[in-house]
PDB file of N, CA and C in Angstrom:
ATOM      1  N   UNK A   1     287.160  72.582  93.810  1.00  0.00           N
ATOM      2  CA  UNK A   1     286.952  71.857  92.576  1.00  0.00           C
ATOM      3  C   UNK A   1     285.869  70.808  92.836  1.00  0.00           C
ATOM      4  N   UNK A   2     285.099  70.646  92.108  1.00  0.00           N
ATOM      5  CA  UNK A   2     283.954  69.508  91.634  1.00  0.00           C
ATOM      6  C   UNK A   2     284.010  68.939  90.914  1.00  0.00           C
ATOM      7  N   UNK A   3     283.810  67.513  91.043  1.00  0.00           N
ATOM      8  CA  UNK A   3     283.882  66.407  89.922  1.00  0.00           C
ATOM      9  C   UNK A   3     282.432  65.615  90.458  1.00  0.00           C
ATOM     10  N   UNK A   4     281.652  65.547  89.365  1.00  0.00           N
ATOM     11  CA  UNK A   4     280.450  64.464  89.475  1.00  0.00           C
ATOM     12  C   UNK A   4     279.883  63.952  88.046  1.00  0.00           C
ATOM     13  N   UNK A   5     279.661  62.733  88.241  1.00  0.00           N
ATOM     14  CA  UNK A   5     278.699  62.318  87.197  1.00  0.00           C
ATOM     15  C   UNK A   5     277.261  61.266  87.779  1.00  0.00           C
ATOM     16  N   UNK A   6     276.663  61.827  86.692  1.00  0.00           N
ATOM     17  CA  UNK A   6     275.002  61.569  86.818  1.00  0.00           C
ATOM     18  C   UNK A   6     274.866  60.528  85.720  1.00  0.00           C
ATOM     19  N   UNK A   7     273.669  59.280  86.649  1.00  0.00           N
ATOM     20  CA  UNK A   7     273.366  57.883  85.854  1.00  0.00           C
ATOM     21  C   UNK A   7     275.126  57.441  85.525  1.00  0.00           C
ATOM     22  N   UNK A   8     275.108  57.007  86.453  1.00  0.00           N
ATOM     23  CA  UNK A   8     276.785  56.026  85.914  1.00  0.00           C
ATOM     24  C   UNK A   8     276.531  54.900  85.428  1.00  0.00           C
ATOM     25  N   UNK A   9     275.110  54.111  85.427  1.00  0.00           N
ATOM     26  CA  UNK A   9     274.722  52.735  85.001  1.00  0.00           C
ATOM     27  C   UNK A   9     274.910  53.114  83.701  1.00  0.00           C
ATOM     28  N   UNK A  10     274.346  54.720  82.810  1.00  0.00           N
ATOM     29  CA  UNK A  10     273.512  54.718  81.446  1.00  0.00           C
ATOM     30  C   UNK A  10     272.011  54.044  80.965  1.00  0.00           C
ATOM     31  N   UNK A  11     271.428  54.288  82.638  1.00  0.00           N
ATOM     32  CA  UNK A  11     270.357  53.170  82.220  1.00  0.00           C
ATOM     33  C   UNK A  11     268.832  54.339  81.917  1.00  0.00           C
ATOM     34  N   UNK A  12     267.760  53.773  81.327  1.00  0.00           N
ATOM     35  CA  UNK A  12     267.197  54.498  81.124  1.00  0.00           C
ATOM     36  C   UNK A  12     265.424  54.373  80.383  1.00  0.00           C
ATOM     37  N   UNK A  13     265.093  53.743  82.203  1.00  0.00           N
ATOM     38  CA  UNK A  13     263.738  54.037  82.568  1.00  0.00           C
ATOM     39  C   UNK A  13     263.012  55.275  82.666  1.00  0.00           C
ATOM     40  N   UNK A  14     261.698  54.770  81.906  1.00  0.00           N
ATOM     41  CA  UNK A  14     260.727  55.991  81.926  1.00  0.00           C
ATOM     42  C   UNK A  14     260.686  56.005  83.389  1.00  0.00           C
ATOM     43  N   UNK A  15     260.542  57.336  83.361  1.00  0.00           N
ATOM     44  CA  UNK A  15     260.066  57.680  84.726  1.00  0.00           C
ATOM     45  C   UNK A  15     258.570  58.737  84.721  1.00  0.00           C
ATOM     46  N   UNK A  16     257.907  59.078  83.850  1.00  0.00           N
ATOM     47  CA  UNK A  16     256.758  59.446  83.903  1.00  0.00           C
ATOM     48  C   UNK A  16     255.996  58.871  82.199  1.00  0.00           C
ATOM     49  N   UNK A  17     254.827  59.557  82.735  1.00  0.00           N
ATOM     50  CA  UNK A  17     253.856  59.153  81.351  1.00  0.00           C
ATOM     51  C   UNK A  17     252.698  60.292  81.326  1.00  0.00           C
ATOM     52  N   UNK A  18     252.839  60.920  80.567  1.00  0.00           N
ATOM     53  CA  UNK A  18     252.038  62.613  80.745  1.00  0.00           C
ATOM     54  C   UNK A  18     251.054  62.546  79.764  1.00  0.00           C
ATOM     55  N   UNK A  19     250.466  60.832  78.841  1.00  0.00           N
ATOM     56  CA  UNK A  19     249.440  60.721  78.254  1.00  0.00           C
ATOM     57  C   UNK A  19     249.265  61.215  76.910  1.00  0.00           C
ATOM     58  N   UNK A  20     248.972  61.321  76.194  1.00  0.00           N
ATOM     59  CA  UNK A  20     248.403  61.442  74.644  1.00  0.00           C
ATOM     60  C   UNK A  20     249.194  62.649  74.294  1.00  0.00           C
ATOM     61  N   UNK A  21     250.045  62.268  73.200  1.00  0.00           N
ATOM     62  CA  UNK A  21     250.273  63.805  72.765  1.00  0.00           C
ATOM     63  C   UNK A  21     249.477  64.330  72.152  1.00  0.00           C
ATOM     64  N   UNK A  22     250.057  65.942  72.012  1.00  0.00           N
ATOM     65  CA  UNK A  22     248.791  67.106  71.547  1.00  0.00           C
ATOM     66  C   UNK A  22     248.518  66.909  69.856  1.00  0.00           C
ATOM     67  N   UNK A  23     249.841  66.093  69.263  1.00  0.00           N
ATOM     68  CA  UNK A  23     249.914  65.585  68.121  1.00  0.00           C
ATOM     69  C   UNK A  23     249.257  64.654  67.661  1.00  0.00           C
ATOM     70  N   UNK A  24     248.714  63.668  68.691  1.00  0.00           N
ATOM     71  CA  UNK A  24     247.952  62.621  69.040  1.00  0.00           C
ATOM     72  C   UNK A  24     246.546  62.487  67.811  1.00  0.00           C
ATOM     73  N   UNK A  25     247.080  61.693  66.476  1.00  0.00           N
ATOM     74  CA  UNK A  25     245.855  61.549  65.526  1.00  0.00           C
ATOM     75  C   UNK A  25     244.805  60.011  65.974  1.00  0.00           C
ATOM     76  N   UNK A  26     245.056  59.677  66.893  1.00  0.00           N
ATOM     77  CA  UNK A  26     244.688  58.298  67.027  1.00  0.00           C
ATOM     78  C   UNK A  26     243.657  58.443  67.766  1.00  0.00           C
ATOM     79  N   UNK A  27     243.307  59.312  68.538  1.00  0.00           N
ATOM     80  CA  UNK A  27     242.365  58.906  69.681  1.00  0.00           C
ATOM     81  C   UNK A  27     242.921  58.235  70.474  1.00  0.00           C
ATOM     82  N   UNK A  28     244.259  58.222  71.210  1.00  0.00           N
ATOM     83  CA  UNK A  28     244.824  57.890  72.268  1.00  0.00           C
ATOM     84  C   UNK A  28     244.732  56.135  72.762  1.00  0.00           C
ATOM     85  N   UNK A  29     244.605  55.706  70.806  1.00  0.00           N
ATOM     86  CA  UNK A  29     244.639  54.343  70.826  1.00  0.00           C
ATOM     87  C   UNK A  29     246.159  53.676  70.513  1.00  0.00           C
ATOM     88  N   UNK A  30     246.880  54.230  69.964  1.00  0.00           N
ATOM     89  CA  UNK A  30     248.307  54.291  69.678  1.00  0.00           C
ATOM     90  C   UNK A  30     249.193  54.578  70.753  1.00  0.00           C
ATOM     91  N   UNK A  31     250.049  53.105  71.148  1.00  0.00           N
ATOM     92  CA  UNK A  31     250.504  53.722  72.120  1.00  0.00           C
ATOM     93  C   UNK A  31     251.986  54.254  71.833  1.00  0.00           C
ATOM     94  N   UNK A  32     252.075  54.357  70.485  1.00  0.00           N
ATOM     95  CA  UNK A  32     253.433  54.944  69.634  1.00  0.00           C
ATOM     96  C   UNK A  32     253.289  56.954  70.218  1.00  0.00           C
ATOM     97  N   UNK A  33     252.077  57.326  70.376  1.00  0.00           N
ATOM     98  CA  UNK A  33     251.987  58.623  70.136  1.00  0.00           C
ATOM     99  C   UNK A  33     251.894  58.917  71.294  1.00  0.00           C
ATOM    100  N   UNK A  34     252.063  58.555  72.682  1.00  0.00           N
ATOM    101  CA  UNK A  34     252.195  59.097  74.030  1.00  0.00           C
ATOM    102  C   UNK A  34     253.166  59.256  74.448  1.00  0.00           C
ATOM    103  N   UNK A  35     253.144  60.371  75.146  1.00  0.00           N
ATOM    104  CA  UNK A  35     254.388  61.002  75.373  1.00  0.00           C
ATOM    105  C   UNK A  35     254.978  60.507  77.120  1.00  0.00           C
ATOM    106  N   UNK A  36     256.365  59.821  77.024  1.00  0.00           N
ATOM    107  CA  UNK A  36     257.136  59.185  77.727  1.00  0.00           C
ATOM    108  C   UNK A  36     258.802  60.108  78.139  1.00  0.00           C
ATOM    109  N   UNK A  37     258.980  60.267  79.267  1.00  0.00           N
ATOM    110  CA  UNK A  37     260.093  60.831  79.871  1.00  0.00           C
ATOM    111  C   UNK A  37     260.395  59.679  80.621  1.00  0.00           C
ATOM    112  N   UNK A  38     262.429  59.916  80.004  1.00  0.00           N
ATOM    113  CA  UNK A  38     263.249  59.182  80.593  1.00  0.00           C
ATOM    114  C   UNK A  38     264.341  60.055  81.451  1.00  0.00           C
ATOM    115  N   UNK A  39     265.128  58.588  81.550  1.00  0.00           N
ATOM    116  CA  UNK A  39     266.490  59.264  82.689  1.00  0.00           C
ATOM    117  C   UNK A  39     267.369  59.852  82.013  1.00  0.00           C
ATOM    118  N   UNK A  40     267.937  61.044  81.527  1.00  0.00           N
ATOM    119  CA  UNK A  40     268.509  61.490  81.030  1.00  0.00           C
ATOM    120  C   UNK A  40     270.077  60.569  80.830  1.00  0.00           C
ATOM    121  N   UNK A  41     270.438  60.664  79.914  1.00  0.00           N
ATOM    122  CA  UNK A  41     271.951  60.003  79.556  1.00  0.00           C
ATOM    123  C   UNK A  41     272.991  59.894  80.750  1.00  0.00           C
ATOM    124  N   UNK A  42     274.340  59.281  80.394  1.00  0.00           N
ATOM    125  CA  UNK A  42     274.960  59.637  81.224  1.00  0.00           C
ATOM    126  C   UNK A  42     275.519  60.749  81.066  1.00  0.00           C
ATOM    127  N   UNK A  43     276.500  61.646  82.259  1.00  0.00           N
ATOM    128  CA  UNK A  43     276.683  62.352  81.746  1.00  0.00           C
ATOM    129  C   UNK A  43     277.813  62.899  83.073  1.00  0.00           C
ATOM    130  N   UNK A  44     278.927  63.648  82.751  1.00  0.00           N
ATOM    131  CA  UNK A  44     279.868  64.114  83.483  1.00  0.00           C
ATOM    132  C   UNK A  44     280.028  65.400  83.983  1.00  0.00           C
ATOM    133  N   UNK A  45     280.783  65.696  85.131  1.00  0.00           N
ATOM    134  CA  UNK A  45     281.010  67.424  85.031  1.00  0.00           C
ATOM    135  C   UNK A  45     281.886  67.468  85.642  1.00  0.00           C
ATOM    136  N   UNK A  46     282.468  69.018  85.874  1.00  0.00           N
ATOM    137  CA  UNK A  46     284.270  69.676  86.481  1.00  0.00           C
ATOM    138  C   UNK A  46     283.641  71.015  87.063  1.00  0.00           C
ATOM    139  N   UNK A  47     283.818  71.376  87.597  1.00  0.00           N
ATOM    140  CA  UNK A  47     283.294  72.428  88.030  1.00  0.00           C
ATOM    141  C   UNK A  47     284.308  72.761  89.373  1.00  0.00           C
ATOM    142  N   UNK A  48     285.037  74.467  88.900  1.00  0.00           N
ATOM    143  CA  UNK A  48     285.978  75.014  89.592  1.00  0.00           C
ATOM    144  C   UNK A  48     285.451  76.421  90.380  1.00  0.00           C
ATOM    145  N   UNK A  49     285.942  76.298  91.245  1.00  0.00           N
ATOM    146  CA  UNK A  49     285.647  78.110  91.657  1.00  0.00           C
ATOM    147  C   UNK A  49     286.537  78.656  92.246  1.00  0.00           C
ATOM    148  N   UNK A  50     286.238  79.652  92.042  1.00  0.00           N
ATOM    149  CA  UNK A  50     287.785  80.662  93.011  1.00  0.00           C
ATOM    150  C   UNK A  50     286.704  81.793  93.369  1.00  0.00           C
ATOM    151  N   UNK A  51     287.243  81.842  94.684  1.00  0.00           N
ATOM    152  CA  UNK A  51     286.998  83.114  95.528  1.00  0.00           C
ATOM    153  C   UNK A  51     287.977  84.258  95.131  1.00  0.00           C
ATOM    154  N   UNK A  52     287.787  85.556  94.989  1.00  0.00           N
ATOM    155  CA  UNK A  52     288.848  86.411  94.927  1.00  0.00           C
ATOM    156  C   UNK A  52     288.111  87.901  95.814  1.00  0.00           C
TER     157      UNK A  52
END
């Protein structure tokens, strides 16, 4: 049996910046329209196995 959870704070820093989206009407003067990745939520799991 497995039990884990991921981000137990819930905290949630960018962790990259991949620059202008392709949607991007601004000329990459807006910094509303760049595209930002975070830490995903928190989040839990159970995870069983059986050998047979």
């Amino acid at each position: 049996m497995r039990i884990g959870v991921n981000n137990v704070f819930n905290t949630h820093h960018i962790t990259d910046n991949m620059g202008a989206a392709a949607s991007d009407t601004s000329g990459g003067t807006d910094p509303g329209q760049f595209l930002h990745y975070f830490v995903p939520a928190r989040a839990a799991y159970l995870g069983l196995r059986i050998d047979l």
